[in-house]
Protein backbone atom coordinates (compact mmCIF):
# COMPACT_ATOMS: atom_id res chain seq x y z
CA UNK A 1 35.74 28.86 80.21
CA UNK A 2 35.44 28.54 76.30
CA UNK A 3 33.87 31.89 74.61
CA UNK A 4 31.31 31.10 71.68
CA UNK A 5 32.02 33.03 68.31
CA UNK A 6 29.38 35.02 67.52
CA UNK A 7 28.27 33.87 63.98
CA UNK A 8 29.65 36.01 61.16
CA UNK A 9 26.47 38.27 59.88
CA UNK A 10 28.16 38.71 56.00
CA UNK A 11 27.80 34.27 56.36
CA UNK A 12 24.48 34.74 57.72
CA UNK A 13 23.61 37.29 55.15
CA UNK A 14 24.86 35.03 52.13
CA UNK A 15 22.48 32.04 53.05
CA UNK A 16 19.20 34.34 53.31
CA UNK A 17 20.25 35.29 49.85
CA UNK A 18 21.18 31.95 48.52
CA UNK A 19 18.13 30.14 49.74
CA UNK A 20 15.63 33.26 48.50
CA UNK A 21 16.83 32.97 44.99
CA UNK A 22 16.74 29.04 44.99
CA UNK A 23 13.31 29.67 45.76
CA UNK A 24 12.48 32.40 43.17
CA UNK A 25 14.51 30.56 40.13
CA UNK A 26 11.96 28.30 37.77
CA UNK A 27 10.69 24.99 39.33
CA UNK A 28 11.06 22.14 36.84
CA UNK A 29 7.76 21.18 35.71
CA UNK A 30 6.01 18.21 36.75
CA UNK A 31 4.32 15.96 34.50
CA UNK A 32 0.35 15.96 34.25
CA UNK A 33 -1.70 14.88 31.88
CA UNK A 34 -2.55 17.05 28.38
CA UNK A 35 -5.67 17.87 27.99
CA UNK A 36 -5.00 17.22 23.56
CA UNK A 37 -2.92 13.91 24.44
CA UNK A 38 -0.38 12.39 22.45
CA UNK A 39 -0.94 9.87 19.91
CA UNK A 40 0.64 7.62 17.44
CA UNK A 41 -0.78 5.37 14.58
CA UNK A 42 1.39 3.02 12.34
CA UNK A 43 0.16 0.70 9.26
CA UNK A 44 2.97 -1.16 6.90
CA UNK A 45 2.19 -1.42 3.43
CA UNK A 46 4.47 -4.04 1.90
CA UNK A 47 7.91 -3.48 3.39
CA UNK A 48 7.03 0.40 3.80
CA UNK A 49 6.59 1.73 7.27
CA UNK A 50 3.84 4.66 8.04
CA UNK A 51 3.14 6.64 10.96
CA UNK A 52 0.99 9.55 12.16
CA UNK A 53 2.08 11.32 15.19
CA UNK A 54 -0.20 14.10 16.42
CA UNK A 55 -2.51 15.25 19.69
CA UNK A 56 -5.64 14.75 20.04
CA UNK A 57 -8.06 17.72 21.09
CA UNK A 58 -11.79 17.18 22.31
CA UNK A 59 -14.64 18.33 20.57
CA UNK A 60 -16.48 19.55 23.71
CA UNK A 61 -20.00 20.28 22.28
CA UNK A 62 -18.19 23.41 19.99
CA UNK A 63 -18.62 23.82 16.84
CA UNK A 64 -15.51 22.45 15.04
CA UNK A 65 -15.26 23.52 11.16
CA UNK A 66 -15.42 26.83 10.72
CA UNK A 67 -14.99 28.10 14.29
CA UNK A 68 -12.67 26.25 16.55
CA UNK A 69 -10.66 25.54 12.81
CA UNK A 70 -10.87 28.54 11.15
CA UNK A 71 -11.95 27.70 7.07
CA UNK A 72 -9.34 29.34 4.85
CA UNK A 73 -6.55 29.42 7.56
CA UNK A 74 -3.22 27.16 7.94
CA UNK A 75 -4.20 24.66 10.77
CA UNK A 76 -1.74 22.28 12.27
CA UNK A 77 -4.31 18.88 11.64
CA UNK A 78 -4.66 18.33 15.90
CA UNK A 79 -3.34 20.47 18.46
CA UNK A 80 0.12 21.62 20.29
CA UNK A 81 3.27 20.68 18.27
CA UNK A 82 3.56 19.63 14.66
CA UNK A 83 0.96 16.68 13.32
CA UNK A 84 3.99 14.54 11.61
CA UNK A 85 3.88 12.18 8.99
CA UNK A 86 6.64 9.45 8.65
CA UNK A 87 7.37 7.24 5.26
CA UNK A 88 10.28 5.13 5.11
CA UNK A 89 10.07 4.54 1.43
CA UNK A 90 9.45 6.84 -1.42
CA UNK A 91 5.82 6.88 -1.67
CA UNK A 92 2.71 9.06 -3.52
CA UNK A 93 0.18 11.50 -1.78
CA UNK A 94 -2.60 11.23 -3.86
CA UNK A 95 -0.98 10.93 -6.69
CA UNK A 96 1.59 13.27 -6.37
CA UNK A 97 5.13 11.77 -5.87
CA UNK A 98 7.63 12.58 -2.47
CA UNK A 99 10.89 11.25 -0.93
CA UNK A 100 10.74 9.09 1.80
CA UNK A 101 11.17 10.87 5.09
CA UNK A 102 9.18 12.90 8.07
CA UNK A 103 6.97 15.33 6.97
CA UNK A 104 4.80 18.41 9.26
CA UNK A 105 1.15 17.91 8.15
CA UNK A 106 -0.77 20.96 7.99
CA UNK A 107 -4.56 20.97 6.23
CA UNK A 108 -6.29 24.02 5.34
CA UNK A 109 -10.30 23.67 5.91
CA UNK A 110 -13.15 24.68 3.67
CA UNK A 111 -16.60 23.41 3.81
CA UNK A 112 -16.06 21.68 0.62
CA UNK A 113 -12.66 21.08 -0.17
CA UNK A 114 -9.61 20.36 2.17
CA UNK A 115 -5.83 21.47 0.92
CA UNK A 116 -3.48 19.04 2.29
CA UNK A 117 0.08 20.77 2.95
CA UNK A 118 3.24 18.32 3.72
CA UNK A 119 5.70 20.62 5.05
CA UNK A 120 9.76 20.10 5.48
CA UNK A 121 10.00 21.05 8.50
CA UNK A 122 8.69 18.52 11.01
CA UNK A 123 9.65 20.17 13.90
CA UNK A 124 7.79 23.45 14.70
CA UNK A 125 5.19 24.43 17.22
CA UNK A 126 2.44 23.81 15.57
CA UNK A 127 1.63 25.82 12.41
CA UNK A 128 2.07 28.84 14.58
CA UNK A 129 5.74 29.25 12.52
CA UNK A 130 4.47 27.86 8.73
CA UNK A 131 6.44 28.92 6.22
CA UNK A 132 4.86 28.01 2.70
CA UNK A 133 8.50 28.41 1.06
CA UNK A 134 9.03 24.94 3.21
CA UNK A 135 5.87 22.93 1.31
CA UNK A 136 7.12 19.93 -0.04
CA UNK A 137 3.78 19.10 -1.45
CA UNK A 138 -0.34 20.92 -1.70
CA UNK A 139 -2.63 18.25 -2.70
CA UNK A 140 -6.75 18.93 -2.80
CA UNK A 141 -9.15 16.29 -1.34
CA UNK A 142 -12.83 15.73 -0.79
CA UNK A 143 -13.86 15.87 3.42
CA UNK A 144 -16.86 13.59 3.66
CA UNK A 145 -19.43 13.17 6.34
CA UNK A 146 -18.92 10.50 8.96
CA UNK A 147 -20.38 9.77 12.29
CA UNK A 148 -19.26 11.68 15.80
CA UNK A 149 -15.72 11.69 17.01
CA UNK A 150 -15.25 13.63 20.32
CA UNK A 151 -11.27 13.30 19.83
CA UNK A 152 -9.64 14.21 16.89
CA UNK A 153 -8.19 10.57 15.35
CA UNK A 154 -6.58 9.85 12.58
CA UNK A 155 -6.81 5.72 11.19
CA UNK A 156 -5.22 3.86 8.05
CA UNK A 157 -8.69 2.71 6.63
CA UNK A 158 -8.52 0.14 3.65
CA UNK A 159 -4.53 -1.02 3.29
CA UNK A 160 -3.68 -3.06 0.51
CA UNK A 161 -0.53 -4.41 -1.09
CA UNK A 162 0.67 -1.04 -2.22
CA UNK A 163 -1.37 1.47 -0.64
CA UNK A 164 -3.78 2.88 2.25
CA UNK A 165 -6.36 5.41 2.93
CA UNK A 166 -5.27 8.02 5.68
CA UNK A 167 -8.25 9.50 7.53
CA UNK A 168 -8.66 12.48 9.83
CA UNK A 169 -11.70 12.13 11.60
CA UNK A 170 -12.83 14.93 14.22
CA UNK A 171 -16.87 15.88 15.27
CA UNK A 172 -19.11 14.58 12.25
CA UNK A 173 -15.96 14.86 9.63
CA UNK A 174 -13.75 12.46 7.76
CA UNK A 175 -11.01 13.83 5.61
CA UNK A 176 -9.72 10.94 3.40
CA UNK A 177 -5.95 11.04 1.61
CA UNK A 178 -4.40 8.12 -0.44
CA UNK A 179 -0.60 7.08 0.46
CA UNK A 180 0.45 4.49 -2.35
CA UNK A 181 4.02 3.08 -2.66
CA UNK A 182 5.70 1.35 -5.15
CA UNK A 183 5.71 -2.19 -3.05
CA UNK A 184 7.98 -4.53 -5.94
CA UNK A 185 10.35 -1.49 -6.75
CA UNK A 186 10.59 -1.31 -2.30
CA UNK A 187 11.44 -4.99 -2.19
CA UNK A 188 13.69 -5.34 -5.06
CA UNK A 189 15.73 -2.26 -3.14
CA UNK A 190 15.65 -4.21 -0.36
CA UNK A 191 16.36 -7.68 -1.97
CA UNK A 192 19.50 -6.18 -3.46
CA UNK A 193 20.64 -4.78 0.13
CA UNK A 194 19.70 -8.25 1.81
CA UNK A 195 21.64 -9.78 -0.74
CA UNK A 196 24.78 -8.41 0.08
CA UNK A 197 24.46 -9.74 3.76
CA UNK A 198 24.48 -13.76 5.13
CA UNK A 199 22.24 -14.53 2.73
CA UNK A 200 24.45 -14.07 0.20
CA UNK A 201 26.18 -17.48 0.64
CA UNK A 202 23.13 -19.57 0.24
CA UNK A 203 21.13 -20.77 -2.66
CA UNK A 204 17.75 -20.18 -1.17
CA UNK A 205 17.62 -16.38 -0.97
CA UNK A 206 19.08 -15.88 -4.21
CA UNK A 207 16.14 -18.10 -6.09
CA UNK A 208 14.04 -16.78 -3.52
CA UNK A 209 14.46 -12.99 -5.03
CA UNK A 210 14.68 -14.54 -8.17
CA UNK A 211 10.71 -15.74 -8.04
CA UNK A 212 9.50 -12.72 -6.61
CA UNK A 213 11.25 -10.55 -9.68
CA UNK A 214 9.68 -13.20 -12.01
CA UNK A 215 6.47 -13.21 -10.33
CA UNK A 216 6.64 -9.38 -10.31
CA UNK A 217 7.52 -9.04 -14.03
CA UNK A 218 10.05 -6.69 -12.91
CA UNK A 219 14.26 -6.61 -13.29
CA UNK A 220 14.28 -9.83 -15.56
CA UNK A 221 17.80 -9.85 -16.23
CA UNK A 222 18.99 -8.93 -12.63
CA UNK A 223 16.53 -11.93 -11.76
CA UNK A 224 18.29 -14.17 -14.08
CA UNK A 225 21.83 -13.05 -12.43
CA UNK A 226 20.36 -13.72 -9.40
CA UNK A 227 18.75 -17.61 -10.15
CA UNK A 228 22.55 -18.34 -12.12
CA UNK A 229 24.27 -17.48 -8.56
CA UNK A 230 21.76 -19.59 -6.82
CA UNK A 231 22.53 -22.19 -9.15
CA UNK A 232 26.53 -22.21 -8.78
CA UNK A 233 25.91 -22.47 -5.00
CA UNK A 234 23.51 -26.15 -5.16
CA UNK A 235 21.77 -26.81 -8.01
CA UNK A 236 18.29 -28.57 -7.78
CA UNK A 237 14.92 -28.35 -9.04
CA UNK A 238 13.62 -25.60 -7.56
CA UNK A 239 16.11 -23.21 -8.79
CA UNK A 240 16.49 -24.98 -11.88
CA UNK A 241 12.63 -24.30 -12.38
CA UNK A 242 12.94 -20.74 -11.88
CA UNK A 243 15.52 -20.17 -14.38
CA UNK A 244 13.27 -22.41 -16.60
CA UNK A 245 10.19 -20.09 -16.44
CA UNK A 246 12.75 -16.86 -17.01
CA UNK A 247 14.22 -18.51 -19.81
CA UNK A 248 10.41 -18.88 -21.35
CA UNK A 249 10.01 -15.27 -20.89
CA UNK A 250 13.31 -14.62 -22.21
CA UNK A 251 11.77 -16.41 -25.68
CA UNK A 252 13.95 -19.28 -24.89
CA UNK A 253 11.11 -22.17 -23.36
CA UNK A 254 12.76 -25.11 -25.16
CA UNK A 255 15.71 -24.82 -23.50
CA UNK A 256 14.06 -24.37 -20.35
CA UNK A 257 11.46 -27.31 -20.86
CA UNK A 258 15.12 -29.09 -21.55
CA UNK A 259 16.20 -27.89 -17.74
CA UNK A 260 13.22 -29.11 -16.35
CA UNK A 261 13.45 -32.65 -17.87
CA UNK A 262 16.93 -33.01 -16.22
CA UNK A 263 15.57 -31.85 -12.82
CA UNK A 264 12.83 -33.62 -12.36
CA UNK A 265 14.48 -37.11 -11.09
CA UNK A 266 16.09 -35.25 -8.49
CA UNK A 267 12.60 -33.14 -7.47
CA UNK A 268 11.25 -33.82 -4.05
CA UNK A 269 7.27 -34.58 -3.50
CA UNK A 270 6.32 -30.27 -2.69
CA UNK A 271 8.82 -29.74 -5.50
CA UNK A 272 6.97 -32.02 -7.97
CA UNK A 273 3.98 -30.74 -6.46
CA UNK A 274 3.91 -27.24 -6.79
CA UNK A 275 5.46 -27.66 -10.63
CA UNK A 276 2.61 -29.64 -10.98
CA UNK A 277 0.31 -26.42 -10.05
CA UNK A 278 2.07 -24.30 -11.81
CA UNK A 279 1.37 -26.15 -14.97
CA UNK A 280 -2.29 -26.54 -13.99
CA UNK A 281 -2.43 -22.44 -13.53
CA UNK A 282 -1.20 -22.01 -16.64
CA UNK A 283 -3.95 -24.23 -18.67
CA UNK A 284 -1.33 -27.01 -19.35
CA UNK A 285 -3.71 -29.78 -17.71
CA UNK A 286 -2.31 -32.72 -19.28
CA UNK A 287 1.50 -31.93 -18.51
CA UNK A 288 0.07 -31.32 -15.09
CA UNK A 289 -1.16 -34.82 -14.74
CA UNK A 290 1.63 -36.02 -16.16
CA UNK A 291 3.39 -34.25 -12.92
CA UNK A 292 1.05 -35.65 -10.37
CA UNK A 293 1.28 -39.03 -11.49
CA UNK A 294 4.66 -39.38 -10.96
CA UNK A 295 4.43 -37.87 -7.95
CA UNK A 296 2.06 -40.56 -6.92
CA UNK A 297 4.04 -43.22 -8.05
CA UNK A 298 7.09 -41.82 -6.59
CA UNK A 299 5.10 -41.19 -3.04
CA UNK A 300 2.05 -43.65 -2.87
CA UNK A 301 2.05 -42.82 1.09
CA UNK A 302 1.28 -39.60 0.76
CA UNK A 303 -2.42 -38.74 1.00
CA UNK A 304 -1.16 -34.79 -0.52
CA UNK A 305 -0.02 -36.31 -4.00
CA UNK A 306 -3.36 -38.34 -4.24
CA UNK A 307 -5.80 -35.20 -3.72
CA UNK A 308 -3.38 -33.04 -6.36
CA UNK A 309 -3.81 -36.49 -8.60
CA UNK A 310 -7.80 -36.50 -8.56
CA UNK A 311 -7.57 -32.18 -8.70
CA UNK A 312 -5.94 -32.69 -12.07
CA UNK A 313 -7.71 -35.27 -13.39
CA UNK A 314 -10.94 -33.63 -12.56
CA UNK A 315 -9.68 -30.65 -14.36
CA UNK A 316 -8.91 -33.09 -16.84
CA UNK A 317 -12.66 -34.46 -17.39
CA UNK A 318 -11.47 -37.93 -15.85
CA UNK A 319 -13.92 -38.41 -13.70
CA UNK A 320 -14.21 -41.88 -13.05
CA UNK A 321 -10.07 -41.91 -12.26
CA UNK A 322 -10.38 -38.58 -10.06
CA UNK A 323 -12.96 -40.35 -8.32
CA UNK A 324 -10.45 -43.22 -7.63
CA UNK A 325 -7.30 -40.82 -6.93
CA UNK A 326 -10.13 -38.64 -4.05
CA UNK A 327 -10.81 -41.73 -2.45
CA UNK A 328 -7.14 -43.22 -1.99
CA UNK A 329 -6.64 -39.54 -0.33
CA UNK A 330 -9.71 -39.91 1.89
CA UNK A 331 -8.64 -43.18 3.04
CA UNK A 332 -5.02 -41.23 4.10
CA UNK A 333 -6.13 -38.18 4.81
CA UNK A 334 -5.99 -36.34 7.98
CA UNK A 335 -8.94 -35.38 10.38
CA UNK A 336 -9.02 -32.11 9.07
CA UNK A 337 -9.47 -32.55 5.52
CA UNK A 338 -11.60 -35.42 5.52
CA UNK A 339 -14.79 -33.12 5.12
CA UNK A 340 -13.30 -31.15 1.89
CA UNK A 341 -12.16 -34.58 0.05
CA UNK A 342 -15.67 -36.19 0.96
CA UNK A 343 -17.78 -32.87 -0.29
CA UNK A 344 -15.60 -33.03 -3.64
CA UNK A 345 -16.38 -36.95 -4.33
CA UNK A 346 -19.96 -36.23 -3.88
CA UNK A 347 -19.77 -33.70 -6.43
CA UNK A 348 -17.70 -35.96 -8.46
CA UNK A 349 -19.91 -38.86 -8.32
CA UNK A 350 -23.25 -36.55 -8.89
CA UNK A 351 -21.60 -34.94 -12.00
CA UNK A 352 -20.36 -38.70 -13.39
């Protein structure tokens, strides 16, 4: 007959221990939802990349300003951790210049004036730990009445080229502050770094940054490096152009005029074309006609060079022979601009 063990009472003793402080260490939390929850707004302004992240308390029928926000205190601009703003380019806070980067928004309230605080550190609790010896920037702005928002938002109202408004808008509120970046000083940065890549072995991007310096008025002579490298790759008209209109700037227009002269038997119809349109932007009609007739000789099946033919012309004060260039186009013309080359030869023929 086999006799059982009795089980060891220290082993016995050791589990009830084990298992009671497994139950009185810290659960992990679970996740449920926030009642200020998370949000995050974005807006691009040229090549520059902006963001707002921040949480989004309720308004709850409580007064907001002056109560639940305290005027005259250090408020953290929503609720639970910092309100960040992110900038990936250098950029301007209402006027006032900063480095690209993430920033801890803060705002103290008043009933009417708002100070705007960008703070260095990003990464506190709120503005429970603001330290003023971290303000990267205090800028003053106007709040203005709005209608009712129940959660605090914030939107990128009114974005242009090189800037955008950024609103905070909680209860009847809106607090408006202007971001504005320095969009062609971004892309010529950004140019010279793509330029360094692939596209460094073809002639497009080169004339390609070229143009947009020119067009910008900005970096001449690192445009004019840039339009001589395209050149050395394959020369044609559309680089040769560029250097052309940089070489006018440059004082030097005969020689580019000269440039132009040998370039043009080798320009294709959108090449001729948009020469063409530059010449008409620029007041030099005539030339510009000059442009588009060739075109249309060189391309008498395309409906395009016919409508850019009787647009010159018109400009021109030759009615009678934009009348005749309009309706070669019509009779070419696809579906869809039938209706616009019909509506301009009645005006034509009404005005002749």
């Amino acid at each position: 007959m086999t006799t059982r063990r009795p089980f060891p009472t220290t082993l016995l003793l050791g589990v009830t221990l084990a298992t009671a402080g497994a139950l009185s260490a810290q659960a992990p939390p679970l996740s449920l939802p926030q009642p200020s929850p998370a949000a995050r707004i974005e807006q691009t302004v040229g090549l520059t990349r902006i963001a707002v992240e921040y949480h989004r308390p309720r308004a709850r029928g409580r007064e907001i300003w002056g109560t639940v926000v305290p005027f005259g205190q250090v408020w953290r601009a929503g609720a639970n951790e910092n309100t960040v703003l992110e900038v990936s380019t250098p950029f301007r806070l209402e006027g006032r210049p900063l480095a690209a980067g993430r920033y801890g928004l803060h705002a103290v309230p008043s009933e009417s004036s708002w100070t705007i605080v960008l703070s260095r550190q990003s990464g506190a609790w709120g503005s429970f730990g603001y330290d003023p010896a971290e303000d990267a920037l205090r800028v003053e702005v106007a709040p203005e009445r709005a209608p009712h928002e129940e959660a605090l938002a914030y939107s990128f109202d009114d974005p242009t080229g090189d800037g955008v408004v950024l609103s905070l808008r909680w209860g009847e509120l809106r607090v408006p502050v202007r971001i504005e970046v320095d969009t062609p000083e971004v892309v010529y940065q950004s140019l010279k770094q793509e330029l360094r890549g692939l596209h460094q072995f073809f002639w497009q991007p080169w004339n390609q940054a070229a143009a947009y310096l020119l067009g910008q008025q900005i970096h001449l002579d690192e445009a004019m490096a840039w339009v001589d490298r395209s050149l050395a790759i394959q020369r044609n008209f559309s680089n040769v152009y560029t250097k052309s209109r940089l070489l006018a700037l440059a004082g030097e227009a005969a020689e580019g005029e000269r440039l132009v002269r040998e370039a043009l038997p080798a320009a294709s119809e959108a090449e001729l074309n948009g020469y063409g349109y530059q010449l008409l932007g620029a007041g030099n009609v005539a030339d510009a006609v000059a442009i588009f007739r060739e075109n249309a000789a060189r391309h008498p099946e395309s409906w395009n060079v016919h409508d850019s033919l009787g647009e010159g012309l018109a400009a021109l004060g030759e009615t009678a022979e934009a009348v005749r260039a309009y309706e070669k186009a019509l009779a070419m013309a696809p579906a869809g601009q039938r209706a616009r080359i019909e509506g301009v030869l009645a005006g034509l023929r009404k005005s002749g």
